[in-house]
C-alpha atoms as a PDB file:
ATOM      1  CA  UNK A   1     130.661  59.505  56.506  1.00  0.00           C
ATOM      2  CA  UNK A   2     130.862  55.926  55.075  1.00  0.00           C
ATOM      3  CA  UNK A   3     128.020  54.443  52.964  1.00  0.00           C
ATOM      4  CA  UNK A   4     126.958  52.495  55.948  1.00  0.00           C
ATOM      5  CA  UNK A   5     127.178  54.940  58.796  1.00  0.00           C
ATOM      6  CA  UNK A   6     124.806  57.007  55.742  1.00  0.00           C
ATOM      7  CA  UNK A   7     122.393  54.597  55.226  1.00  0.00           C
ATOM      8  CA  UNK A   8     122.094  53.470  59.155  1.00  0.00           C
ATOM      9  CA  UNK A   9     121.517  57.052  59.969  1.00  0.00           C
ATOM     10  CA  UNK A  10     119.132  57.948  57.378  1.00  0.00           C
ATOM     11  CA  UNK A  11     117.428  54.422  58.183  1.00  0.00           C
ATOM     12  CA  UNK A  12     117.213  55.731  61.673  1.00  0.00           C
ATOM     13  CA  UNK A  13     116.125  59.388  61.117  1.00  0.00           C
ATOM     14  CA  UNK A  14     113.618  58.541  58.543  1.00  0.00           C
ATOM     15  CA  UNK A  15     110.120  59.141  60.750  1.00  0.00           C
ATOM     16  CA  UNK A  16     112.130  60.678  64.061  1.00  0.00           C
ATOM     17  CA  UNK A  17     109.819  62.825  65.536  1.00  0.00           C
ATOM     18  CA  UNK A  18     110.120  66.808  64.829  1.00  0.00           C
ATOM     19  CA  UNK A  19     111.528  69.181  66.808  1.00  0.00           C
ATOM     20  CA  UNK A  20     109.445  71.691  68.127  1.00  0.00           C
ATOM     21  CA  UNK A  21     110.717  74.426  67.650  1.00  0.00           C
ATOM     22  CA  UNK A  22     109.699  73.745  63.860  1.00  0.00           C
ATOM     23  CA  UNK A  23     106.416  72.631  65.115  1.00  0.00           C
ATOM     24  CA  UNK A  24     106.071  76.235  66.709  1.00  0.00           C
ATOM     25  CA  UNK A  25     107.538  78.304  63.820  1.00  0.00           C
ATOM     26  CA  UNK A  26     104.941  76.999  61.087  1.00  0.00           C
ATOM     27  CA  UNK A  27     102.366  78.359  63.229  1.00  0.00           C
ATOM     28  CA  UNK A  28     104.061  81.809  62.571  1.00  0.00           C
ATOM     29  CA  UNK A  29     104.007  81.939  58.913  1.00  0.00           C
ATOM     30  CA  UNK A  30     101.093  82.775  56.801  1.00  0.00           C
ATOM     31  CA  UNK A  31     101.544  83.064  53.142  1.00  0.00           C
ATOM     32  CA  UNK A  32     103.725  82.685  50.996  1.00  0.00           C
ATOM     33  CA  UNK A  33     104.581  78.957  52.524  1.00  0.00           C
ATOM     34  CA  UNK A  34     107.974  78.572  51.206  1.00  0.00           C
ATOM     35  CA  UNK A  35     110.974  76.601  52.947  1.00  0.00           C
ATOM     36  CA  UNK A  36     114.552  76.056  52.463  1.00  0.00           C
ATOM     37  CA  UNK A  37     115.357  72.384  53.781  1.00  0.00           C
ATOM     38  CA  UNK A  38     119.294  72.368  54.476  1.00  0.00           C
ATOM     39  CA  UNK A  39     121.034  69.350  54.635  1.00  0.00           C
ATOM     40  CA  UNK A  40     117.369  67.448  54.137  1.00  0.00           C
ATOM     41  CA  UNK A  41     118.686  64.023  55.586  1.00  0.00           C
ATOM     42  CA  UNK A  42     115.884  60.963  54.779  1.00  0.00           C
ATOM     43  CA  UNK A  43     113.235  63.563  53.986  1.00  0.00           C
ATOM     44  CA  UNK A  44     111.409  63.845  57.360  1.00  0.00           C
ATOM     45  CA  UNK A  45     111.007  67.435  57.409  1.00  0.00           C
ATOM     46  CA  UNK A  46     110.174  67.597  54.373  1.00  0.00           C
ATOM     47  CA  UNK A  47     107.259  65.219  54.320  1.00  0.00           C
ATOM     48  CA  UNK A  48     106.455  67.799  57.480  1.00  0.00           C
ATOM     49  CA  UNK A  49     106.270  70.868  56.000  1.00  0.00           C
ATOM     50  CA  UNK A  50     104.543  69.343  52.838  1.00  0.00           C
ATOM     51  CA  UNK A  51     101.829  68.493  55.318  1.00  0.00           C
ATOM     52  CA  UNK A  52     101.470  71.737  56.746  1.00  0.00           C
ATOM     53  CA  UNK A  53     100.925  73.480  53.084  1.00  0.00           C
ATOM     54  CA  UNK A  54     104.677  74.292  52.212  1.00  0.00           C
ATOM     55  CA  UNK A  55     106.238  74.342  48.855  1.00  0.00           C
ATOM     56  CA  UNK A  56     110.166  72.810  49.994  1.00  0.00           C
ATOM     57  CA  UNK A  57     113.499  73.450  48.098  1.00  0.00           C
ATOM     58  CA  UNK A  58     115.971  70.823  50.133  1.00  0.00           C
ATOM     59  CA  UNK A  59     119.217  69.956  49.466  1.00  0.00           C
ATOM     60  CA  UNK A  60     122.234  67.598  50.967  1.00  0.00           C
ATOM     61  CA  UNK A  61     125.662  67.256  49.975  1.00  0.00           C
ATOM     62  CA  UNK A  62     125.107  63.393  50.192  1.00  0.00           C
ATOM     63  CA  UNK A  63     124.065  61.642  47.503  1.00  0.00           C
ATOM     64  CA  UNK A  64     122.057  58.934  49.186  1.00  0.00           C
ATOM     65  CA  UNK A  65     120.275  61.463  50.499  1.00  0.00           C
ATOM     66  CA  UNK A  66     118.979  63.292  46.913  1.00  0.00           C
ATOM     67  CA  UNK A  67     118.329  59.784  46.112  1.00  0.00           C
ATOM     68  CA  UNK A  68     116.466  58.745  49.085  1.00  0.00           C
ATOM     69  CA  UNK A  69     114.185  61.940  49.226  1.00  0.00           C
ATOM     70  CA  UNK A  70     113.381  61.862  45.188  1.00  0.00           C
ATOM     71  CA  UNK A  71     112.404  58.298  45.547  1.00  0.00           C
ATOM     72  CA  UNK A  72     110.010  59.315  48.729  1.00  0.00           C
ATOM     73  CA  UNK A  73     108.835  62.307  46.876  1.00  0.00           C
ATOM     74  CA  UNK A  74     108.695  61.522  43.458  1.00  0.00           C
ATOM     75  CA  UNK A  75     104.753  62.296  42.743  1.00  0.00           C
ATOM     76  CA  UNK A  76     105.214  65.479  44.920  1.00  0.00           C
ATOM     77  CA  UNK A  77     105.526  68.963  42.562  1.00  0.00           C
ATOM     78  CA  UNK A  78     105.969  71.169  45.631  1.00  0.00           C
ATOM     79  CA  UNK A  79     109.901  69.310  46.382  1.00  0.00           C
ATOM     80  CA  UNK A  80     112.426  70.483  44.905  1.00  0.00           C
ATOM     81  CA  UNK A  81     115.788  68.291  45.532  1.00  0.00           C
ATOM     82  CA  UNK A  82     119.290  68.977  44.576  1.00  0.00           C
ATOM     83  CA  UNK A  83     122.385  67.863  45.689  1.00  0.00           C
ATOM     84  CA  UNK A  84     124.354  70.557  46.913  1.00  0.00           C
ATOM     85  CA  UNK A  85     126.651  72.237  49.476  1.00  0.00           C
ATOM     86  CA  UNK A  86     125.859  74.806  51.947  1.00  0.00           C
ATOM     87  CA  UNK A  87     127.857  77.246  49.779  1.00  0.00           C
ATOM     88  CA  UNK A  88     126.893  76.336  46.405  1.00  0.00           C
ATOM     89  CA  UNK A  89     122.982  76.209  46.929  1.00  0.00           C
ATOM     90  CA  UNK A  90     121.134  78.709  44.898  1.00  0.00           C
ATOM     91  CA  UNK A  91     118.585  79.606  47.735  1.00  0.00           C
ATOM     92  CA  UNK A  92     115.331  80.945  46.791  1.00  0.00           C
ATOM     93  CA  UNK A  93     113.292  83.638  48.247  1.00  0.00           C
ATOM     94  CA  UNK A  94     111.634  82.033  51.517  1.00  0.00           C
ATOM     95  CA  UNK A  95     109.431  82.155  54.466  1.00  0.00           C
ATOM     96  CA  UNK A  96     111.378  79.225  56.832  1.00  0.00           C
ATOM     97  CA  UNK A  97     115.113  78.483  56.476  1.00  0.00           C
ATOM     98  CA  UNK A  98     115.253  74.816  58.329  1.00  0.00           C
ATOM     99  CA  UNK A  99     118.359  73.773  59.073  1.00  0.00           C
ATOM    100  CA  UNK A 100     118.456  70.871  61.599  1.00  0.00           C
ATOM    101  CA  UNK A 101     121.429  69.558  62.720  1.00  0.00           C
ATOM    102  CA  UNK A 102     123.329  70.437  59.354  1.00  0.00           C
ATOM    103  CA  UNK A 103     124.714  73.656  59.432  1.00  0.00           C
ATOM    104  CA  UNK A 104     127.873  72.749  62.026  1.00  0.00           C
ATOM    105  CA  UNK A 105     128.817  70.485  59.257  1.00  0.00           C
ATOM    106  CA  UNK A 106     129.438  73.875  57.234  1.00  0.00           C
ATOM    107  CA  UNK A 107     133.420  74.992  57.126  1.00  0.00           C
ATOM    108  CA  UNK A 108     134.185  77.270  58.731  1.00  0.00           C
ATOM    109  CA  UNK A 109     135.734  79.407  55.877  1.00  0.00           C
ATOM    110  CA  UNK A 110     132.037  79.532  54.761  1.00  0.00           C
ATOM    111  CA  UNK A 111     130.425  80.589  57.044  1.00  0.00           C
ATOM    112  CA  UNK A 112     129.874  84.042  56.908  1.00  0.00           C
ATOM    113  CA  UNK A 113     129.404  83.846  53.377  1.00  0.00           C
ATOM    114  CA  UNK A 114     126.487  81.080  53.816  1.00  0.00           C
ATOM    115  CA  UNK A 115     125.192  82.848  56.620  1.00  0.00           C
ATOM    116  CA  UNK A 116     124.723  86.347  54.388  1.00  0.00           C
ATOM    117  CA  UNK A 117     123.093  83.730  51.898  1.00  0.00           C
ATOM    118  CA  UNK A 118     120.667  82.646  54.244  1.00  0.00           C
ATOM    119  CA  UNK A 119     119.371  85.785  55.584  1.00  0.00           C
ATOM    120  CA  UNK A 120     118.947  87.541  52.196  1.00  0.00           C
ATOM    121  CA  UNK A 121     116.747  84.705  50.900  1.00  0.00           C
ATOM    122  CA  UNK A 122     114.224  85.487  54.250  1.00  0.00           C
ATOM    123  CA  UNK A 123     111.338  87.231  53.482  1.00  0.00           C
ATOM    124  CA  UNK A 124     111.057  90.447  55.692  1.00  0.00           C
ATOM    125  CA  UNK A 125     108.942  88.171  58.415  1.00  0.00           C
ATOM    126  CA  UNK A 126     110.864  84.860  57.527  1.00  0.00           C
ATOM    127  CA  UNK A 127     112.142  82.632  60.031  1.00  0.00           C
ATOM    128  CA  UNK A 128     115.160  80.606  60.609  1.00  0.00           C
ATOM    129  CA  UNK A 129     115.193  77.296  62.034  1.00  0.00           C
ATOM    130  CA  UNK A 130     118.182  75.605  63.489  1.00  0.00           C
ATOM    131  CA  UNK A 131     120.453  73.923  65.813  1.00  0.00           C
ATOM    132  CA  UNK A 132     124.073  74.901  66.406  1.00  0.00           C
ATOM    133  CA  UNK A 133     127.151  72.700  67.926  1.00  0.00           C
ATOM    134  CA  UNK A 134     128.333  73.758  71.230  1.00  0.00           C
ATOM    135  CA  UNK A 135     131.637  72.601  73.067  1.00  0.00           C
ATOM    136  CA  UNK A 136     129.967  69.797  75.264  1.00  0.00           C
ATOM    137  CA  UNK A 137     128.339  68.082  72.860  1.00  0.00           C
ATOM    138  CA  UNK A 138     129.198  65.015  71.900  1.00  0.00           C
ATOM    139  CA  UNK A 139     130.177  65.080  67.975  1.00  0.00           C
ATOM    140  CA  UNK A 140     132.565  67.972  69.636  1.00  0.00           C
ATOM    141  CA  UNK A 141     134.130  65.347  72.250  1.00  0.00           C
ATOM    142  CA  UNK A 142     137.104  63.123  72.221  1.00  0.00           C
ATOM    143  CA  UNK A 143     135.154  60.222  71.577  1.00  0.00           C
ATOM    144  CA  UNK A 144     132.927  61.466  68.313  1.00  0.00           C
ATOM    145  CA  UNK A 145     134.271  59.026  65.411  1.00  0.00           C
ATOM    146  CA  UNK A 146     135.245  61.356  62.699  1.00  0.00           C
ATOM    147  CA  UNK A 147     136.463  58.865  60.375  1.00  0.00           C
ATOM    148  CA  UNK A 148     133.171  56.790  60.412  1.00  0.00           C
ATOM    149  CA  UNK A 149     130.903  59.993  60.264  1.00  0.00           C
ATOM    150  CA  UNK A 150     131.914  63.603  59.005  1.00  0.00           C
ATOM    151  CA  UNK A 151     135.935  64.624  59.425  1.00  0.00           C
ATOM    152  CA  UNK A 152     134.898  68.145  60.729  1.00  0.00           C
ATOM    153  CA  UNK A 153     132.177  70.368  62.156  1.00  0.00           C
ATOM    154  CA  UNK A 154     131.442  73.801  63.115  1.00  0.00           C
ATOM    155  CA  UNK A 155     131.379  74.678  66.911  1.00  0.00           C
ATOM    156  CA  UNK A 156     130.461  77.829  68.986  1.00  0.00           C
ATOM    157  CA  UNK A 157     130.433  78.585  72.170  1.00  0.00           C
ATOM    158  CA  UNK A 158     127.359  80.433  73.608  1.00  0.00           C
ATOM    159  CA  UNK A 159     129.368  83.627  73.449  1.00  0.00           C
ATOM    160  CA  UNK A 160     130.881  83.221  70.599  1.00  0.00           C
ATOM    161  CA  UNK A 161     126.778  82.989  69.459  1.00  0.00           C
ATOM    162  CA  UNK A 162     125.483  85.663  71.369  1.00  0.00           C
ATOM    163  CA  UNK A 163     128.851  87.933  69.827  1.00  0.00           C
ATOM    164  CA  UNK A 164     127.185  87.055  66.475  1.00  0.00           C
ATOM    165  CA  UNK A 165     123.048  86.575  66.833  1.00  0.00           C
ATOM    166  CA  UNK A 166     122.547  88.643  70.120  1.00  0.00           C
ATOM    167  CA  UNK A 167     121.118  87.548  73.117  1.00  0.00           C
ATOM    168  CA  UNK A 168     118.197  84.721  72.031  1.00  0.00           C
ATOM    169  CA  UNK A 169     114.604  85.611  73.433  1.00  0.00           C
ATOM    170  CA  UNK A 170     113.563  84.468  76.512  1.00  0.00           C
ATOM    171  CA  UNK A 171     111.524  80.936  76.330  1.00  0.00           C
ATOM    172  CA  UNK A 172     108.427  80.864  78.265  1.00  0.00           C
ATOM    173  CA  UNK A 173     107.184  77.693  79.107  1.00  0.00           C
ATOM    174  CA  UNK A 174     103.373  77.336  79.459  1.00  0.00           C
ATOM    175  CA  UNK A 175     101.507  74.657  81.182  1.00  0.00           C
ATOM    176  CA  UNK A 176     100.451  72.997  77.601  1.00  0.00           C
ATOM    177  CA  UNK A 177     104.046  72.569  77.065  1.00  0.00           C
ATOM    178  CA  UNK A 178     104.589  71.400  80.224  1.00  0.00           C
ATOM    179  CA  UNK A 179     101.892  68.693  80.160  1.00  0.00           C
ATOM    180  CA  UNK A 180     102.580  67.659  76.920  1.00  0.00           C
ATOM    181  CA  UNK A 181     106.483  67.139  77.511  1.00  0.00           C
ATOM    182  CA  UNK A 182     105.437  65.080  81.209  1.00  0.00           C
ATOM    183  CA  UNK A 183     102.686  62.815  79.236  1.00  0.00           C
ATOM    184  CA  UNK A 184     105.614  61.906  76.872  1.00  0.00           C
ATOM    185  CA  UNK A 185     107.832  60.954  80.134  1.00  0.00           C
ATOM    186  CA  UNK A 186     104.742  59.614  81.695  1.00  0.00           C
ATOM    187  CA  UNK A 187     104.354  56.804  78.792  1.00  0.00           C
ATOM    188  CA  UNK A 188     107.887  56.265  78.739  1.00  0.00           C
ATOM    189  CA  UNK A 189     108.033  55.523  82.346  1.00  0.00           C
ATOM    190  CA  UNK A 190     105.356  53.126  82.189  1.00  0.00           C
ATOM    191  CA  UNK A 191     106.642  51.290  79.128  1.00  0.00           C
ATOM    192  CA  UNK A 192     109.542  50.096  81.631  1.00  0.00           C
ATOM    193  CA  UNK A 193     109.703  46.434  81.650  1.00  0.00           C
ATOM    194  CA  UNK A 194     109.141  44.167  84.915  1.00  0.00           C
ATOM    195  CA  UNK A 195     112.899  44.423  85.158  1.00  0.00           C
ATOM    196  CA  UNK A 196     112.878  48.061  86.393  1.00  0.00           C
ATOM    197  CA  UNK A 197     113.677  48.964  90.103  1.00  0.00           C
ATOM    198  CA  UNK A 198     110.317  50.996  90.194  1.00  0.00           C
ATOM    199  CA  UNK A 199     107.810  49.413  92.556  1.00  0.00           C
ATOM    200  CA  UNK A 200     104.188  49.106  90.494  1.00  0.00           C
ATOM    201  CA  UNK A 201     103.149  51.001  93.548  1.00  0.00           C
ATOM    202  CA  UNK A 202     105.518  53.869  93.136  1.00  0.00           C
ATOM    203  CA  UNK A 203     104.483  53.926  89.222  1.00  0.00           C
ATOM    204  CA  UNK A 204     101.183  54.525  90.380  1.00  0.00           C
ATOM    205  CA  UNK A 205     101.844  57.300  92.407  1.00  0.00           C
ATOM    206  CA  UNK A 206     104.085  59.119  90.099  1.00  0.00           C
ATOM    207  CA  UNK A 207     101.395  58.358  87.982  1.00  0.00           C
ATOM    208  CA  UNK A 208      98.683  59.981  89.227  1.00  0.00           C
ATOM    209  CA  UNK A 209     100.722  63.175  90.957  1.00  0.00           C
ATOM    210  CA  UNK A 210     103.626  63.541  88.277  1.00  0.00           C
ATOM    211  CA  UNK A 211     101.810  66.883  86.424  1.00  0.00           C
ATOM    212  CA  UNK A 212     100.264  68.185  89.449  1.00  0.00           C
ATOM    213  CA  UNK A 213     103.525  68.243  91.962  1.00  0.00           C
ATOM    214  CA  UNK A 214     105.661  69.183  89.348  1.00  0.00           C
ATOM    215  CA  UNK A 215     104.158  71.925  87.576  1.00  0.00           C
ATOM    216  CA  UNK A 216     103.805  73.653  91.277  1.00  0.00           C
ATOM    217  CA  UNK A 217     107.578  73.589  91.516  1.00  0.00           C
ATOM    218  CA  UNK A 218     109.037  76.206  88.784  1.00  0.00           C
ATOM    219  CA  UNK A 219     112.286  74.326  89.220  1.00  0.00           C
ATOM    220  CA  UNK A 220     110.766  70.677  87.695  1.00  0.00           C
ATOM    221  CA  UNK A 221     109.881  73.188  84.249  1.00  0.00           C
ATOM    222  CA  UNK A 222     113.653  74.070  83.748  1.00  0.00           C
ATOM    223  CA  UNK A 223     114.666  70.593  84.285  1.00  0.00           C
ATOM    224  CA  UNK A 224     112.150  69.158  82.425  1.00  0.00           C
ATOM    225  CA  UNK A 225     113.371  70.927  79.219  1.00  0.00           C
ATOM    226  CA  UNK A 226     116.691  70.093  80.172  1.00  0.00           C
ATOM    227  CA  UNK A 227     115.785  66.629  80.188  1.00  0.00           C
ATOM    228  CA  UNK A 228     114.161  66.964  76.816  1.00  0.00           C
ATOM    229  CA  UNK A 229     117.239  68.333  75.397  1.00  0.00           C
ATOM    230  CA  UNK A 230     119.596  65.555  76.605  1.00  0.00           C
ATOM    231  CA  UNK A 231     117.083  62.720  75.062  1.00  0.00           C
ATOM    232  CA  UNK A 232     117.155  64.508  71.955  1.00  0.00           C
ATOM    233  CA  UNK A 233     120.836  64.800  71.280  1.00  0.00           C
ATOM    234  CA  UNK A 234     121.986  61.468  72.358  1.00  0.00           C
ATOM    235  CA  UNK A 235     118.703  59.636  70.199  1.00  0.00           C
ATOM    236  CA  UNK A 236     119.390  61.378  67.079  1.00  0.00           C
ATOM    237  CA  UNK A 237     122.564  60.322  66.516  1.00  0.00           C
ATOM    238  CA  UNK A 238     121.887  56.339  67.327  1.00  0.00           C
ATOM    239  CA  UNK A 239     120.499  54.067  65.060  1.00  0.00           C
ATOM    240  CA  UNK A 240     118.888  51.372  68.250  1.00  0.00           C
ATOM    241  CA  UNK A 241     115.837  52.534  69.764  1.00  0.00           C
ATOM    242  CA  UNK A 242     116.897  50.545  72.771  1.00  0.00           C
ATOM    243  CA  UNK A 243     119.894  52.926  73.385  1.00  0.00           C
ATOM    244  CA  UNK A 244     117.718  56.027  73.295  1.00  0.00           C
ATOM    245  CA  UNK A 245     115.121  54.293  75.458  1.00  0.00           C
ATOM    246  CA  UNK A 246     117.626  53.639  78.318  1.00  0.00           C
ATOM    247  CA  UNK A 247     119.393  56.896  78.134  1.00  0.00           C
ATOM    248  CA  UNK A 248     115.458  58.049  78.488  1.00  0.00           C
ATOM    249  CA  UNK A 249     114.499  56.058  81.979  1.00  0.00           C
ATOM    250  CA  UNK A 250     118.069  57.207  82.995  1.00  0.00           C
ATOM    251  CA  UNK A 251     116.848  60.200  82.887  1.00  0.00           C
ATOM    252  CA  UNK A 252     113.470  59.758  83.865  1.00  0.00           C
ATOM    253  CA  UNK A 253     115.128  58.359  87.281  1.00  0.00           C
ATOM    254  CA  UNK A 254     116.646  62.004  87.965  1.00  0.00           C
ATOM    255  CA  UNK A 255     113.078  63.563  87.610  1.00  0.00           C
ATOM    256  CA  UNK A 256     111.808  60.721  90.682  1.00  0.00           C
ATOM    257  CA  UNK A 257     114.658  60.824  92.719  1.00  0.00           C
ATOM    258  CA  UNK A 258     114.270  64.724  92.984  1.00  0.00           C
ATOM    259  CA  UNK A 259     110.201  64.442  94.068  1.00  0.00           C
ATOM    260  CA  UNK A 260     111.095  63.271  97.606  1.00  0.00           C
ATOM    261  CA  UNK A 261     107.520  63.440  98.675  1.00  0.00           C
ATOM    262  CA  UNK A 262     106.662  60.427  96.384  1.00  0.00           C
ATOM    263  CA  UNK A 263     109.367  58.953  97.572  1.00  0.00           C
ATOM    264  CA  UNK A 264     108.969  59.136 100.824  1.00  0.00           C
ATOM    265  CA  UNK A 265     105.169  58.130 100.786  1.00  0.00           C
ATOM    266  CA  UNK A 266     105.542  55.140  98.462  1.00  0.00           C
END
C-alpha cells in the first residue's frame, strides 16, 4: 500500500464503528482480560478493548500504523505496540485473539505456522476474533487495485474453511438484535435527503411498521444480516462517507421493495 492509500485508510478507519461480533465476545471473557490486536490499523479496537478493561498487545507490519497508535496511546500502560509481521510476532498468553480484516493479508506459506501460533497463545477458554477473505469479495475481484493497496491476500473458500475450522455454530438471531440492526436502517432511511424517490408518506409508514412486519416474517431476519454484511464490506474499505451512505439506501431500497403491503397501502 502507498503512503497515501495508508494514511486515507487509517484516516477513514480511525472511529469506524466495531464489529459485533467483538462486541459479543468481550461479554464472554472474565479474567484475565488480555488481547492480541493483529494488524491494529488506526487503533480503534484498541481504544475498544481498553474501554472494556483489557490489557492489548497490537501489532501492524505498517509503520504508520505503530506510529499512529503510540501517538493515540502514549499515556496508556495497558498497550503494548510493535511493529511486526504475522509471523514474527512474539504472541503472549491471551484471552481474545482480534484479528479484523488482517489476517488474509498473511502469505500463504505462513499460514499454518501463524495459525499454530495463534491458538497456542489462547487460554483454554480464549477466543478468536476474525474475518476471513472469500472468493466474491471484492479485494479478491478483478477490479481490487493491488498496486495502490496490498500486492496479495489470503482467500478461502467456505469449504476450504469448513475443511480446516469445522462447520461454524449456528447464529441465532434474537429480537434485540433484530431491533437494534432495523433502528440503525430506520435512521439511515430517514437521513435521506428531499432528493430521494421515497414519498414522506411512505417514510412514515415504513416508519411506524418497519420492526413489527418484519420481525413476523423469519425471511426479513436472514436478509437483514445479509444486508448488514454487504454495508460493512463495501464501507470499510472507502475513505467517503457519502459512498458508504449510498451503497446503504441502495440497500435499504431492497428491504422496501420486498414489504409489498407498505407498498401497496402507501
Amino acid at each position: 500500500m502507498t503512503s497515501k492509500e495508508i494514511v486515507e485508510y487509517y484516516d477513514a478507519t480511525a472511529d469506524r464503528d466495531i464489529r459485533s461480533d467483538l462486541k459479543q465476545a468481550i461479554k464472554l471473557i472474565d479474567e484475565p482480560k488480555i488481547a492480541i490486536d493483529c494488524g491494529c490499523g488506526a487503533g480503534r479496537d484498541i481504544e475498544y478493548l481498553l474501554a472494556n478493561g483489557f490489557v492489548v498487545h497490537a501489532f501492524d507490519i505498517e509503520e504508520e500504523s505503530i506510529l499512529r497508535c503510540r501517538d493515540r496511546f502514549k499515556d496508556n500502560a495497558s498497550v503494548f505496540l510493535s511493529q511486526d509481521s504475522f509471523n514474527n510476532f512474539s504472541y503472549p498468553l491471551a484471552s481474545l485473539v482480534l484479528a479484523d480484516a488482517s489476517l488474509f493479508f498473511c502469505p500463504e506459506s505462513d499460514f499454518n505456522e501463524v495459525w499454530c501460533k495463534i491458538k497456542e497463545s489462547l487460554t483454554p477458554e480464549g477466543i478468536f476474533v476474525g474475518s476471513f477473505l472469500g472468493p466474491n469479495d471484492t479485494m479478491a475481484g478483478p477490479e481490487y487495485s493491488r498496486e495502490a493497496f496490498w500486492l496479495d491476500v489470503l482467500v478461502f473458500t467456505e469449504v476450504q474453511l469448513r475443511l480446516a475450522f469445522g462447520d461454524p455454530p449456528v447464529k441465532i438471531r434474537d429480537k434485540g438484535w433484530f431491533n437494534e440492526k432495523a433502528a440503525l436502517l430506520d435512521a439511515e432511511l430517514k437521513s435521506l435527503d428531499n432528493a430521494s424517490s421515497m414519498s414522506s408518506k411512505l417514510k412514515q409508514r415504513l416508519s411506524n411498521r418497519f420492526i413489527e412486519r418484519s420481525a413476523a416474517a423469519g425471511i426479513q431476519l436472514a436478509l437483514l444480516e445479509h444486508l448488514d454484511e454487504k454495508v460493512r464490506k463495501y464501507a470499510s474499505f472507502d475513505v467517503s462517507r457519502m459512498t458508504a451512505i449510498h451503497i446503504t439506501n441502495n440497500l435499504i431500497f431492497v428491504v422496501v421493495r420486498l414489504m409489498d403491503d407498505i407498498y401497496s397501502t402507501a
